[in-house]
Protein backbone atom coordinates (compact mmCIF):
# COMPACT_ATOMS: atom_id res chain seq x y z
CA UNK A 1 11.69 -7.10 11.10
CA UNK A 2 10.98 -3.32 11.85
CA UNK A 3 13.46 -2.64 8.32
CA UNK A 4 11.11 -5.31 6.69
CA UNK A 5 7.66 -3.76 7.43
CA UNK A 6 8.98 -0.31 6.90
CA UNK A 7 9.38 -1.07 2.96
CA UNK A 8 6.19 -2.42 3.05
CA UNK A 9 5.00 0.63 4.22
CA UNK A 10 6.81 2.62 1.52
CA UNK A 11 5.76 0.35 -1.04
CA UNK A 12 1.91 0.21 -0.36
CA UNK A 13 1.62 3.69 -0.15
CA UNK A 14 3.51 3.75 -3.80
CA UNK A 15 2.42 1.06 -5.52
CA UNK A 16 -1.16 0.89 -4.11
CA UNK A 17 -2.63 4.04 -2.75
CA UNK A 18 -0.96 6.37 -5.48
CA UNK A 19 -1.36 3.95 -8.33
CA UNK A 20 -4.91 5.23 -9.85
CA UNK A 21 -3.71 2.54 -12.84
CA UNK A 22 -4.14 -0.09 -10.67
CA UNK A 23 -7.75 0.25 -9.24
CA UNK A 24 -8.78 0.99 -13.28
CA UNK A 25 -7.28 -2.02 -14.48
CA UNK A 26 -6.82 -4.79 -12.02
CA UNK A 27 -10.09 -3.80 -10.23
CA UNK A 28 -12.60 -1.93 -11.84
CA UNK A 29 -12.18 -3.39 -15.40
CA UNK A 30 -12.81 -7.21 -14.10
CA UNK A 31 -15.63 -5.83 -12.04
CA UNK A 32 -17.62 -4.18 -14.94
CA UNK A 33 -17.14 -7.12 -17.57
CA UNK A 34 -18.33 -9.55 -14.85
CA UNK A 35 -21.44 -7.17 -14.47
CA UNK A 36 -22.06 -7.24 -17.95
CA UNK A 37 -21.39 -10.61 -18.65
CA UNK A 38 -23.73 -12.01 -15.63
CA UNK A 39 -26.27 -8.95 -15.28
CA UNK A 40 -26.97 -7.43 -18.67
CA UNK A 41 -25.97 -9.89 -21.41
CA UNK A 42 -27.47 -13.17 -20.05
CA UNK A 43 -30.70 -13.43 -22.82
CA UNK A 44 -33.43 -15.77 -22.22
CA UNK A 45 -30.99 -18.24 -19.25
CA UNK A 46 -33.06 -20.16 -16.84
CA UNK A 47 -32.61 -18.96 -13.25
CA UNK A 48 -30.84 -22.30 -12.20
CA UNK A 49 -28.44 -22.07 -15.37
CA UNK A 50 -27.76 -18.68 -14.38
CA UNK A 51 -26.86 -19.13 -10.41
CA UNK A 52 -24.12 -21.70 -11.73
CA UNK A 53 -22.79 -19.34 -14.75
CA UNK A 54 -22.67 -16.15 -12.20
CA UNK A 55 -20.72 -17.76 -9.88
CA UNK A 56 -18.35 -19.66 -12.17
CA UNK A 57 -17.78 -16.62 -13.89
CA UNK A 58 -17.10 -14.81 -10.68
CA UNK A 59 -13.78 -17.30 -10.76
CA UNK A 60 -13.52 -16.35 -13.95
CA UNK A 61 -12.83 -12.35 -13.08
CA UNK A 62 -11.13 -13.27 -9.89
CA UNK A 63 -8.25 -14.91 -11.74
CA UNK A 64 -8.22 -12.22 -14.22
CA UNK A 65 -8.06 -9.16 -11.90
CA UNK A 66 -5.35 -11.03 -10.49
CA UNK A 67 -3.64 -12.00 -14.08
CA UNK A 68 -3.77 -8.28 -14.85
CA UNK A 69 -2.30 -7.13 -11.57
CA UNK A 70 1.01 -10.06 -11.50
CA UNK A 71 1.51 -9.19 -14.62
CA UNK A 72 0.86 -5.79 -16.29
CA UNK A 73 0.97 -4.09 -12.87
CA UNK A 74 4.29 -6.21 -11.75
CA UNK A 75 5.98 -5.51 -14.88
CA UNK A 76 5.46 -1.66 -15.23
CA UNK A 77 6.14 -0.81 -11.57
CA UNK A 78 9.26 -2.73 -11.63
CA UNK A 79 9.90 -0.65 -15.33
CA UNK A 80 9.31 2.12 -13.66
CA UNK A 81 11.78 1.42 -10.51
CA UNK A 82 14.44 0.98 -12.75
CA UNK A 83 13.93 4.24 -15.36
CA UNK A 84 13.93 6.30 -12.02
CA UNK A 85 16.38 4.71 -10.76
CA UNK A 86 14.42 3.36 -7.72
CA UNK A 87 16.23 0.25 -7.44
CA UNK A 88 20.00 1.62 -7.79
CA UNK A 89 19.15 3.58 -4.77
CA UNK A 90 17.33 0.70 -2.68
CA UNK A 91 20.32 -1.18 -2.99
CA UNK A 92 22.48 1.49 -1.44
CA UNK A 93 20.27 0.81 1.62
CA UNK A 94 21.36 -1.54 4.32
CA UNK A 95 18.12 -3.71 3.22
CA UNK A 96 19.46 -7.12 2.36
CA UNK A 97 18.01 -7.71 -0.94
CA UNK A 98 15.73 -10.81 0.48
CA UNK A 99 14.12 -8.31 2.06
CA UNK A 100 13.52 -5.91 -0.86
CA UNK A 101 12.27 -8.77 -2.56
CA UNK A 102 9.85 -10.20 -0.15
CA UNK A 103 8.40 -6.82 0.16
CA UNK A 104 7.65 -6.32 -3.33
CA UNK A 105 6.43 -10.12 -3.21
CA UNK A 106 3.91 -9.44 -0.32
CA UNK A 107 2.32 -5.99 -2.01
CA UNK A 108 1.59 -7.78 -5.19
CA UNK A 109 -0.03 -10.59 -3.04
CA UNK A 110 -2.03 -7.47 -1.48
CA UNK A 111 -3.12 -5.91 -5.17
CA UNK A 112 -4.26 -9.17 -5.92
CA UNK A 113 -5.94 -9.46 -2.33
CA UNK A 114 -7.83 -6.74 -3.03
CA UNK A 115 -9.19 -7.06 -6.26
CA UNK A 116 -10.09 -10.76 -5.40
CA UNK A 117 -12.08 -9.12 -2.72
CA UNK A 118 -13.41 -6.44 -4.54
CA UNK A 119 -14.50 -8.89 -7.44
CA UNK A 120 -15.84 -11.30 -4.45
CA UNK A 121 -18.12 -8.42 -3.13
CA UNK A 122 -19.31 -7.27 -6.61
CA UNK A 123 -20.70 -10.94 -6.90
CA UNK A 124 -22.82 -10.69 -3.29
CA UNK A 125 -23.89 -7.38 -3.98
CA UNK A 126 -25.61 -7.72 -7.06
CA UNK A 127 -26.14 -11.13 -7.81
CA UNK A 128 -27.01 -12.30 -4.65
CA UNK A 129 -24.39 -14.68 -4.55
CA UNK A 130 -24.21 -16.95 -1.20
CA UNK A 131 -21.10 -19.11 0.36
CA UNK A 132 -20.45 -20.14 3.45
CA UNK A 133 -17.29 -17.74 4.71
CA UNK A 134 -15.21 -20.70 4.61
CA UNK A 135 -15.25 -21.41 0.70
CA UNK A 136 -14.93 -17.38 0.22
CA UNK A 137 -11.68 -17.67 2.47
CA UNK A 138 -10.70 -20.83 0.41
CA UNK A 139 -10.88 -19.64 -2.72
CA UNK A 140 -9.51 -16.17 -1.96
CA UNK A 141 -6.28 -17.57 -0.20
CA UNK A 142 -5.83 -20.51 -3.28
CA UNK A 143 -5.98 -17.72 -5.49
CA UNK A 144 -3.85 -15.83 -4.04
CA UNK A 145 -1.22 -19.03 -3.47
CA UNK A 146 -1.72 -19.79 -7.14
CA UNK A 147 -1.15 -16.26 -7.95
CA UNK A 148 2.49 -16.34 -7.46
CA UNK A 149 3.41 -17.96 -10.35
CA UNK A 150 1.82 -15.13 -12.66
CA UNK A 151 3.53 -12.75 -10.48
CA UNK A 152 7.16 -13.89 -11.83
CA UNK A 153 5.78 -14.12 -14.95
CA UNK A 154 5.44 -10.09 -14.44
CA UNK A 155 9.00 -9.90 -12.81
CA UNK A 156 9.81 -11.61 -15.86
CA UNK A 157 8.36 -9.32 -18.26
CA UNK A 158 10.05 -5.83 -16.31
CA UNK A 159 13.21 -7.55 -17.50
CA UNK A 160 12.97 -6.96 -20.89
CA UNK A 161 14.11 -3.41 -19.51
CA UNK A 162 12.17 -1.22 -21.94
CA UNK A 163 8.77 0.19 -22.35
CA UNK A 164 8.09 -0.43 -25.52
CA UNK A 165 9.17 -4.26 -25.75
CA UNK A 166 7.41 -4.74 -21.69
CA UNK A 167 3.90 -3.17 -22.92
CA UNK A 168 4.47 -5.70 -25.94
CA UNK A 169 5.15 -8.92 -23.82
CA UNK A 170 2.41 -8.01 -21.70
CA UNK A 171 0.05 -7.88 -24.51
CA UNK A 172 1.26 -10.88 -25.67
CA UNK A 173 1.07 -12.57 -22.81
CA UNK A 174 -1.65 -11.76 -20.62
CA UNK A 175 -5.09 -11.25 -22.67
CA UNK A 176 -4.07 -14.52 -24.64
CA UNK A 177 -3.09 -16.63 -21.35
CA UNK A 178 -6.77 -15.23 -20.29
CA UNK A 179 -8.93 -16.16 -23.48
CA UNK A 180 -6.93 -20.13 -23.68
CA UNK A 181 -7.11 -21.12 -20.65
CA UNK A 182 -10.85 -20.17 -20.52
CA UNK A 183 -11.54 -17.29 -18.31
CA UNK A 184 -13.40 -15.70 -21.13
CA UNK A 185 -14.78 -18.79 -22.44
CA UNK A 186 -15.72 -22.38 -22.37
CA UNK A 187 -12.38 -24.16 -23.00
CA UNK A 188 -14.75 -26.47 -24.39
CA UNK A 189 -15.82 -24.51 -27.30
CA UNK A 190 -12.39 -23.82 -28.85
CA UNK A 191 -10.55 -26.35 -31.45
CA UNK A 192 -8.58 -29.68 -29.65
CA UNK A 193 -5.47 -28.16 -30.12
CA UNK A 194 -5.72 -25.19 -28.73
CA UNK A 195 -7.53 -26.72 -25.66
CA UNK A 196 -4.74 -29.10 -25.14
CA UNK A 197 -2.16 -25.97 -24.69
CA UNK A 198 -4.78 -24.19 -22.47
CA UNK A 199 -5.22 -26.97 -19.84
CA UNK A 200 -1.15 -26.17 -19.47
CA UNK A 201 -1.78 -22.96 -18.22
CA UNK A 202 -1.36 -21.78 -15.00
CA UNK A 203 -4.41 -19.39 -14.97
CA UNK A 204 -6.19 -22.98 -16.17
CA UNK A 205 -4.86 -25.14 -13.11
CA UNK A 206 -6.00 -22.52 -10.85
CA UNK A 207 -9.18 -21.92 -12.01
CA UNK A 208 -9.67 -25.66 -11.53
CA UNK A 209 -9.01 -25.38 -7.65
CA UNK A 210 -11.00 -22.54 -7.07
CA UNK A 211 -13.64 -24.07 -8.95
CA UNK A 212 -13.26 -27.13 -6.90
CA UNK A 213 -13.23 -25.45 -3.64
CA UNK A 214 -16.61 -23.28 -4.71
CA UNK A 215 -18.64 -26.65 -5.27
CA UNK A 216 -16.91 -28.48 -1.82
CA UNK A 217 -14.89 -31.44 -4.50
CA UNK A 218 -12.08 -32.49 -4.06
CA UNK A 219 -8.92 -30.67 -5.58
CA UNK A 220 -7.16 -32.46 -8.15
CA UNK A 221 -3.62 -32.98 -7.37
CA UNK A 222 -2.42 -32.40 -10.74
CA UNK A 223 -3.78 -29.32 -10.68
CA UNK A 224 -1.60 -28.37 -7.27
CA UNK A 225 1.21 -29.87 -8.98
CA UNK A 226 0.91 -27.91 -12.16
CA UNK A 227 1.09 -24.85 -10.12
CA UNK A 228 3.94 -25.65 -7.94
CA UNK A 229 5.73 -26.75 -11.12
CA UNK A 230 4.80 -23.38 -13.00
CA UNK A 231 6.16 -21.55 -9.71
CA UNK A 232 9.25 -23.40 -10.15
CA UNK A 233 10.21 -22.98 -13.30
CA UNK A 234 9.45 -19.21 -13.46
CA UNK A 235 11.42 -18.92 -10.44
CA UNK A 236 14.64 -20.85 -12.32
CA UNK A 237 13.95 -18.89 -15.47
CA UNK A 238 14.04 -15.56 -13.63
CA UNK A 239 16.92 -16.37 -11.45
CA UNK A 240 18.77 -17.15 -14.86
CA UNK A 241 17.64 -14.54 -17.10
CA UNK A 242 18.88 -11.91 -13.83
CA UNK A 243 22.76 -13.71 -13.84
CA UNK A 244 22.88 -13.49 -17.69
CA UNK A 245 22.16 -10.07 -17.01
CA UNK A 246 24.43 -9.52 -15.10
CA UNK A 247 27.14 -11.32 -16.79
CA UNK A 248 26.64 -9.20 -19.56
CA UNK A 249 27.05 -6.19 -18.04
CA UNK A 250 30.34 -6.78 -16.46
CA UNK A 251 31.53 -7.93 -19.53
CA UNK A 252 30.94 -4.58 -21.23
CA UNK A 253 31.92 -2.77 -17.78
């Protein structure tokens, strides 16, 4: 346990208090466009229209802080461990691997945390926005739950092993899993086909629970099961993509 919490404590203090990228990105950049999408640019909007669209929209920027940081973040800093060489020498450690893993796990679960939270505040602060601490709880730990998928889609992405084709698959992946699935808008508004591949989204299934937890409904199953099958699969697909990998390497050893 002590090994355990001490590369957590190496890890936060690398990934999260010197990582100015982070804070930019996964943080400030949700926080502004949810300002300006629910302060400034809101025309002529009835104050009861606007109550609902500032706090749906604060899901909105929630999941997106946290697509940004499981995926972009995830995927460079795991780049980045293995052009220094960071890994190589963590495995020369008498960490079992599990451990190395979970570590990394938990710290992107804590760069999500805190943009979640950041976002969260942002939403009190200046629109006024009021729920009980039980639904803020809610949605911050379903988020974070449903989160876990995107992070292996990040794990995924470091894979690709170089920084050319990662910063590619990340801009391939994230801002156009964020615009289908409808964090940027309506779902509603876009043509039939395109919102049949965005309800398949992960970001989309977990914007449903949040949203169903911030107006006290009941969460759709299919939603929970959507995530727990995206989880699933990424996990597989990782696990497999690592062994090939692998496999290939010793064959050219």
């Amino acid at each position: 346990m002590r090994s355990l919490l001490y590369q957590i404590n190496i890890n936060f203090k690398r990934i999260i208090l010197r990582n100015k990228r982070f804070f930019f990105f996964d943080v400030i950049m949700p926080i502004f466009f949810y300002v300006l999408y629910s302060k400034v640019f809101v025309g002529n909007a009835s104050p009861a229209f606007l109550k609902v669209w500032q706090t749906d929209y604060l899901i909105s920027m929630i999941i997106y802080g946290c697509l940004l940081g499981s995926t972009i973040t995830v995927s460079n800093t795991l780049l980045e461990d293995q052009t220094s060489h960071f890994d190589i020498l963590s495995r020369l450690t008498p960490l079992p691997r599990w451990k190395y893993y979970l570590s990394r796990v938990l710290i992107f679960l804590l760069l999500n945390l805190i943009a979640a939270v950041g976002i969260c505040i942002t939403g009190v602060l200046v629109n006024n926005l009021s729920l009980p601490i039980q639904s803020w709880t809610l949605i911050i730990l379903a988020t974070l739950v449903g989160t876990l998928p995107l992070i292996f889609i990040g794990i995924l992405i470091s894979l690709a092993s170089s920084p050319a084709t990662v910063n590619l698959l990340n801009n391939l992946v994230t801002f156009p899993l964020a615009i289908v699935s409808g964090l940027w808008m309506p779902l509603n508004a876009m043509p039939k086909w395109l919102q049949t591949i965005g309800k398949l989204t992960p970001t989309f299934e977990l914007s449903n629970i949040d949203k169903a937890i911030l107006n006290s409904k009941a969460i759709d199953n299919s939603s929970v099961m959507g995530i727990i099958l995206w989880f699933v699969v990424l996990c597989v697909g990782t696990l497999l993509v690592i062994k090939y990998q692998r496999h290939r390497e010793l064959n050219f050893a």
